[in-house]
N, C-alpha and C. Protein backbone atom coordinates (compact mmCIF):
# COMPACT_ATOMS: atom_id res chain seq x y z
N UNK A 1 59.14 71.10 101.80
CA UNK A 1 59.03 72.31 102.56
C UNK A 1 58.42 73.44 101.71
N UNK A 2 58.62 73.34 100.14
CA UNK A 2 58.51 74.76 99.44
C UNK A 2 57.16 74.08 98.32
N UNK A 3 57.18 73.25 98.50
CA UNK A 3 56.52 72.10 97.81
C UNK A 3 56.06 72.40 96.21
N UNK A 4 56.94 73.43 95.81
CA UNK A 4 56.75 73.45 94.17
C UNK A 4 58.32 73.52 93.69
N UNK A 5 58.34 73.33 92.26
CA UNK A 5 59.96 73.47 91.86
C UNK A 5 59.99 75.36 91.15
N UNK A 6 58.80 76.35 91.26
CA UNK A 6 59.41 77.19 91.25
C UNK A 6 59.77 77.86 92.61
N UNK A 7 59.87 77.50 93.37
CA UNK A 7 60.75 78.10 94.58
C UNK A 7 62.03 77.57 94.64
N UNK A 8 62.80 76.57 94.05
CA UNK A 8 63.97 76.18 94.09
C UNK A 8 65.35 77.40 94.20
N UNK A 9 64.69 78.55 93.57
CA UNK A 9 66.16 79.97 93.90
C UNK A 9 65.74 79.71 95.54
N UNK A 10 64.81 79.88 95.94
CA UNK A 10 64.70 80.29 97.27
C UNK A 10 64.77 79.51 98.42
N UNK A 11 64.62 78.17 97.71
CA UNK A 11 65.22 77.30 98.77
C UNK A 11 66.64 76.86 98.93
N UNK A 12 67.26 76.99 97.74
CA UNK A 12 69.08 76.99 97.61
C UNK A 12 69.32 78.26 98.00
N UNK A 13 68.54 79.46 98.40
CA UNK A 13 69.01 80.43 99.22
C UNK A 13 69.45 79.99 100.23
N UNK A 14 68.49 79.67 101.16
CA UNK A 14 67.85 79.38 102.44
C UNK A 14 68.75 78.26 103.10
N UNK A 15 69.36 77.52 101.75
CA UNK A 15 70.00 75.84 102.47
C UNK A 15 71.13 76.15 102.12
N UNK A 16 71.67 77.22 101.55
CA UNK A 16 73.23 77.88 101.25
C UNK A 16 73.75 76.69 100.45
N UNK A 17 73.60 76.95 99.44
CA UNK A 17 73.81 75.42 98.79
C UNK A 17 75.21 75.58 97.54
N UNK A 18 75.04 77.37 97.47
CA UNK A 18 76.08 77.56 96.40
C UNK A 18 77.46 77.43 96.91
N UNK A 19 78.82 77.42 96.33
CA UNK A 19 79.95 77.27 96.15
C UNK A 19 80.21 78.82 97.08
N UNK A 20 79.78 79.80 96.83
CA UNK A 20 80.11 81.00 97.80
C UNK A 20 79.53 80.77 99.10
N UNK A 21 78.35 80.48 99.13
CA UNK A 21 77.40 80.33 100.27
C UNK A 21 78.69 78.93 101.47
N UNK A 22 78.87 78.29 100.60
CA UNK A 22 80.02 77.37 101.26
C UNK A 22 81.87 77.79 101.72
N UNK A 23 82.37 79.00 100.92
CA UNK A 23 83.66 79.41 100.59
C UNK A 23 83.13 80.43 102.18
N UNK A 24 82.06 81.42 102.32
CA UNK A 24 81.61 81.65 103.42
C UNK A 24 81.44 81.46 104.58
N UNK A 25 80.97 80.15 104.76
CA UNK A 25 80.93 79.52 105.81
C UNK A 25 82.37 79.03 106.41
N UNK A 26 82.94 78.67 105.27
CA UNK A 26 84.14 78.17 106.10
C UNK A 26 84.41 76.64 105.47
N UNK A 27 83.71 76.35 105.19
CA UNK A 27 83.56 74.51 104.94
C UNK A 27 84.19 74.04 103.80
N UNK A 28 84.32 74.76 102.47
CA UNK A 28 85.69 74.62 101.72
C UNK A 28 86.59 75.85 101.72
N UNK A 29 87.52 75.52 101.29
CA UNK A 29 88.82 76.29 101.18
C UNK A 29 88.58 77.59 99.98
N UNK A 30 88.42 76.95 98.95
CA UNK A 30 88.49 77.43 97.38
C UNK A 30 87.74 77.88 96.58
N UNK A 31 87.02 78.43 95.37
CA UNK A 31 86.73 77.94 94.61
C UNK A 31 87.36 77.61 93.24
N UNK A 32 87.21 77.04 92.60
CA UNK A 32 88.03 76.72 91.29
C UNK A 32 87.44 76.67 89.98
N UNK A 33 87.66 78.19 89.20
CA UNK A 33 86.90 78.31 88.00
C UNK A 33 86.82 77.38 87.46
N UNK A 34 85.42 77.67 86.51
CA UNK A 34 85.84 76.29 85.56
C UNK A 34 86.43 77.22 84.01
N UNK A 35 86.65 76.00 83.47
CA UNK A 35 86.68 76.70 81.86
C UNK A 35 85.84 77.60 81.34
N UNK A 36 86.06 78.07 80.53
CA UNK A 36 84.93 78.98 79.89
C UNK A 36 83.92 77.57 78.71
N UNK A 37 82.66 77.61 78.90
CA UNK A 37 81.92 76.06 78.59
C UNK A 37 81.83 75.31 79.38
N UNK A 38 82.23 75.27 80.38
CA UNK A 38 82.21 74.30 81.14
C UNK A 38 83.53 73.25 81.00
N UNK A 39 83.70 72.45 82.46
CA UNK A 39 84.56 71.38 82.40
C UNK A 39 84.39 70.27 81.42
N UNK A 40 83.31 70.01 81.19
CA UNK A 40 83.27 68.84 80.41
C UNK A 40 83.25 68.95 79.18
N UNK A 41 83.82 70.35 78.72
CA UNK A 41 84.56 70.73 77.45
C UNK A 41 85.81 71.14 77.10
N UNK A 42 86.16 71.35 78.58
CA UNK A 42 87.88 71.35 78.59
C UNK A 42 88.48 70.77 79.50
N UNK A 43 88.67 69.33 79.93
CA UNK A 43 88.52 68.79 80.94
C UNK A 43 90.21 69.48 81.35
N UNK A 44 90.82 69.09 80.27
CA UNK A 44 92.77 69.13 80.68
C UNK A 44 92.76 70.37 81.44
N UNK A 45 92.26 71.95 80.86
CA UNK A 45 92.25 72.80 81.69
C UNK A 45 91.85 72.58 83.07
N UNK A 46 90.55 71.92 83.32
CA UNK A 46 90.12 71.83 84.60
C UNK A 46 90.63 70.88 85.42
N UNK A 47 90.90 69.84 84.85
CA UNK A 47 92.09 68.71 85.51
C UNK A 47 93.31 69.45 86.31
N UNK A 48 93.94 70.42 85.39
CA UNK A 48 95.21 71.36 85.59
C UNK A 48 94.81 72.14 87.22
N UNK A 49 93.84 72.75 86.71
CA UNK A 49 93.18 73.92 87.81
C UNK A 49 92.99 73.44 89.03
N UNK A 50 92.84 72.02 89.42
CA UNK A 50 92.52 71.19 90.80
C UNK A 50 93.52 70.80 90.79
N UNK A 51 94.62 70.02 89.80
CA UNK A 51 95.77 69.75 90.34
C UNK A 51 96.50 70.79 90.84
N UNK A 52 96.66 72.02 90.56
CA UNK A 52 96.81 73.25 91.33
C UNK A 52 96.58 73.67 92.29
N UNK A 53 95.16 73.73 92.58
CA UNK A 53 94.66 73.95 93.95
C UNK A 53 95.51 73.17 95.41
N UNK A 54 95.03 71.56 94.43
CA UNK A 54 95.17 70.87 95.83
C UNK A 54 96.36 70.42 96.08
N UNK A 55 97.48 70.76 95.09
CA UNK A 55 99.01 71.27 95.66
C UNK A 55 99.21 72.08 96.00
N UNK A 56 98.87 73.26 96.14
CA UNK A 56 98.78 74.70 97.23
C UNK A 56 98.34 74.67 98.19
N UNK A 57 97.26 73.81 98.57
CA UNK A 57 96.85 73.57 99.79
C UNK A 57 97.43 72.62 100.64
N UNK A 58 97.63 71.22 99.85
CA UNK A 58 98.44 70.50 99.91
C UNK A 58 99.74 70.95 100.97
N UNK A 59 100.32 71.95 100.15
CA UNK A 59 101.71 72.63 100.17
C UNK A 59 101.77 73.29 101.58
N UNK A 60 100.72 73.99 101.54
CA UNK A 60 100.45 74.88 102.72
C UNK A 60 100.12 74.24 103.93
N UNK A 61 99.12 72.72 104.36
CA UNK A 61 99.22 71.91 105.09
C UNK A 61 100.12 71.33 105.18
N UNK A 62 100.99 70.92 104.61
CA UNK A 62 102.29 70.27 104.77
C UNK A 62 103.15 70.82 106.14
N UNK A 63 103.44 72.24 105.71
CA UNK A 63 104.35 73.39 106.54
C UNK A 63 103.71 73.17 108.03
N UNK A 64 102.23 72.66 108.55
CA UNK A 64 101.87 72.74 109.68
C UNK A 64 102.54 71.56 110.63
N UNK A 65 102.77 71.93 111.74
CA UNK A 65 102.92 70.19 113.04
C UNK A 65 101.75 69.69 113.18
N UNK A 66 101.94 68.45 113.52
CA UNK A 66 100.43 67.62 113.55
C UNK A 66 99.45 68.52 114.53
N UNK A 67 99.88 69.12 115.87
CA UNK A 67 99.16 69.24 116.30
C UNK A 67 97.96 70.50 116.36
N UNK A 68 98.79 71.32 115.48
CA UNK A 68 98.20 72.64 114.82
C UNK A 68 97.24 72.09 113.67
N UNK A 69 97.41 71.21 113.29
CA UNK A 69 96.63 70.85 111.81
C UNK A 69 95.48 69.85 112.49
N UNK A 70 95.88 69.48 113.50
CA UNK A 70 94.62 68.73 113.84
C UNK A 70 93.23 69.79 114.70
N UNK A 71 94.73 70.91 115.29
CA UNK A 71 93.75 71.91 115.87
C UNK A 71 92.66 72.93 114.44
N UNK A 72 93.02 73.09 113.75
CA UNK A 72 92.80 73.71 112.42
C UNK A 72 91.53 72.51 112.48
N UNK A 73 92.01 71.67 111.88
CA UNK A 73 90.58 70.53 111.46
C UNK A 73 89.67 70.60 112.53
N UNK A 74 90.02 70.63 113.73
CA UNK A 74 88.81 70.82 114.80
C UNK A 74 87.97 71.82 115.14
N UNK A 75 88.81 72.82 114.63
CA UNK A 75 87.83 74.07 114.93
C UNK A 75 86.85 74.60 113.38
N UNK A 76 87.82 73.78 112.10
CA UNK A 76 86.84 74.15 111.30
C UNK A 76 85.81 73.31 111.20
N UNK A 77 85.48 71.80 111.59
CA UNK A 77 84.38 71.46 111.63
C UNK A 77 83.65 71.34 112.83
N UNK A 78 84.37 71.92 113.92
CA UNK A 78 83.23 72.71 115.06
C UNK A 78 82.48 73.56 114.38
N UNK A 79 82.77 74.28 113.58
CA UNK A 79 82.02 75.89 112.60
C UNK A 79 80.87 75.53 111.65
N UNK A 80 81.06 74.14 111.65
CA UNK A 80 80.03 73.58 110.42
C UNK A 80 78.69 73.47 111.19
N UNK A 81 78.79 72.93 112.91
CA UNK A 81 77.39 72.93 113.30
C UNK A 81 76.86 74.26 113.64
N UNK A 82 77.60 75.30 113.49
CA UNK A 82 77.14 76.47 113.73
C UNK A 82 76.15 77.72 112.96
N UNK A 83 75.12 77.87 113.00
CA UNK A 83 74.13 78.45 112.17
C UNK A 83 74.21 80.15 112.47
N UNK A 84 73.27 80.74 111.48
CA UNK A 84 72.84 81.83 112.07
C UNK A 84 71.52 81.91 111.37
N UNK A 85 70.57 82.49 112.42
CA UNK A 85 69.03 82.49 112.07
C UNK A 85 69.16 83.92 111.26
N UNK A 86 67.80 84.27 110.63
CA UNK A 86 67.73 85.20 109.61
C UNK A 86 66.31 86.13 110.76
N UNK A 87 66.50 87.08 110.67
CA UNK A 87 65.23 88.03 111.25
C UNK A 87 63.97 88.48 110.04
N UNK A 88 64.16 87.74 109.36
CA UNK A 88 63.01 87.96 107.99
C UNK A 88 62.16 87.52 108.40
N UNK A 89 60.92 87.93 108.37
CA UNK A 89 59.65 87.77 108.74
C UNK A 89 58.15 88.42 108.72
């Protein structure tokens, strides 16, 4: 579509490709720092940090009845086919 690799900022604009661009939409829950260096220099920290998460969430789905949690799952990936066009032009 952009057919060079210096447009790549502008096409991970465009395809919302970042971790906010997604926390936005709706489609994950979280985000989950990483270490300072990166994970794959402190993995135990970052191991810790998701085992965290996804017992809080975990935790928090738990508390729901099936049929609220299935309603929850349905309406958030009804939201995923849902777009919005941009007026740039």
């Amino acid at each position: 579509m952009w057919r060079t690799r210096d447009k790549a900022p502008e096409a991970a604009s465009q395809l919302k490709l970042t971790a906010q661009d997604l926390k936005e939409l709706g489609i994950i829950d979280e985000i989950i720092p990483e270490p300072l260096g990166g994970a794959h220099r402190n993995w135990q920290v970052c191991f810790s940090s998701v085992k965290e998460a996804i017992s809080r969430h975990l935790g928090e789905l738990l508390e729901l009845k099936g049929e609220e949690l299935l309603e929850r799952r349905y309406q958030k990936y009804k939201k995923m086919g849902v777009f919005l066009e941009s007026n740039r032009g």
